[in-house]
C-alpha atoms as a PDB file:
ATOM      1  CA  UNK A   1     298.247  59.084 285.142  1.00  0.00           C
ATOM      2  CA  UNK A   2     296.193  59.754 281.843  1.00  0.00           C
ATOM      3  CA  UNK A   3     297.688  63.360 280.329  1.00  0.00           C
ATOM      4  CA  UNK A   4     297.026  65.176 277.077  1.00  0.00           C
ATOM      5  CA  UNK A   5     299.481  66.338 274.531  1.00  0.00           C
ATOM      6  CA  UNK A   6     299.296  68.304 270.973  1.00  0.00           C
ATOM      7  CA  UNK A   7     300.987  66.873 268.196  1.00  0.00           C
ATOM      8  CA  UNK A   8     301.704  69.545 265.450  1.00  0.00           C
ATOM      9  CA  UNK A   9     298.789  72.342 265.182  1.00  0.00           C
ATOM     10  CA  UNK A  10     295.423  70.464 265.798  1.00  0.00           C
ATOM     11  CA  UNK A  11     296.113  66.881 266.679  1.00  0.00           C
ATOM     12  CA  UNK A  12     295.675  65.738 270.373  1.00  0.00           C
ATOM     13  CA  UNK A  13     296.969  62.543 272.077  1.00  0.00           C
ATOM     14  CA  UNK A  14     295.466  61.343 275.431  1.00  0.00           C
ATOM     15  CA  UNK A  15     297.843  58.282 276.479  1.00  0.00           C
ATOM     16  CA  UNK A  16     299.562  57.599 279.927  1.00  0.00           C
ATOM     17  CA  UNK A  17     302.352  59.802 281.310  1.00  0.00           C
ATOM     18  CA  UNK A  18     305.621  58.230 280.410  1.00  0.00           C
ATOM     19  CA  UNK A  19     307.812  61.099 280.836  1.00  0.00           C
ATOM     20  CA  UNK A  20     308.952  64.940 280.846  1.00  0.00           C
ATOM     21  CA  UNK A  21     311.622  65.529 278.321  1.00  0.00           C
ATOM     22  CA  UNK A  22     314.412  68.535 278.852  1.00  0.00           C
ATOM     23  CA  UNK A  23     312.721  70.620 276.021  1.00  0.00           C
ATOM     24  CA  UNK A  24     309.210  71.148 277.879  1.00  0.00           C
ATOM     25  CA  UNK A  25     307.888  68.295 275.954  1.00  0.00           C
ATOM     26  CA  UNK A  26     306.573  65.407 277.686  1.00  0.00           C
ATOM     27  CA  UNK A  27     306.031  61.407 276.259  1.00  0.00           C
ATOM     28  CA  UNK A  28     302.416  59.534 276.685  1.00  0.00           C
ATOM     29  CA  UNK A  29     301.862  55.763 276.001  1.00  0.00           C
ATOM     30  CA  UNK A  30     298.498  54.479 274.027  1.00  0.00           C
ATOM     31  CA  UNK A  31     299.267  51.015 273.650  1.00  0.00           C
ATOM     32  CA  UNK A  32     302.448  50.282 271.914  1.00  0.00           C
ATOM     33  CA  UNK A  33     303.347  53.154 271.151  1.00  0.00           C
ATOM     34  CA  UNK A  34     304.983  56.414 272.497  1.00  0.00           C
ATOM     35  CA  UNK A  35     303.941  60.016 271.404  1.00  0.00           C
ATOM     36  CA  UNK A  36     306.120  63.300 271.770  1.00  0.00           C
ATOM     37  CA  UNK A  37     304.220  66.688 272.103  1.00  0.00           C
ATOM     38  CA  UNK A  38     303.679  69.621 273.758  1.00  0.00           C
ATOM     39  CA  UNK A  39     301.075  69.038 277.058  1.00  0.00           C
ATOM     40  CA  UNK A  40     297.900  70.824 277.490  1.00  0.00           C
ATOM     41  CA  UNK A  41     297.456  73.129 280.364  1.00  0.00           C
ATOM     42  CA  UNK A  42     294.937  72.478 282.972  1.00  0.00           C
ATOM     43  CA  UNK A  43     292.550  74.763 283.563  1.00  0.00           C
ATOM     44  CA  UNK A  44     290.355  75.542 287.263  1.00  0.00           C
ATOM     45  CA  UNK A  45     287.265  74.190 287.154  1.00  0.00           C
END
């Protein structure tokens, strides 16, 4: 599953879902490597 994640105040990372941390945070995968950030909400179409 593709998700979205900020990374500091302006930088976004769309990578697969690799997994939800105990801090709220959650992990995503683009290629080798893993990313750390806060995810972005979804919002109703």
């Amino acid at each position: 599953m593709l998700r979205t994640i900020t990374v500091g105040s302006c930088v976004s990372v769309q990578g697969s879902f690799v997994r939800k941390l105990a801090n709220g945070n959650i992990q995503v995968r683009v290629g080798e490597k893993v990313f750390e950030g806060r995810p972005v909400t979804r919002t109703a179409a």
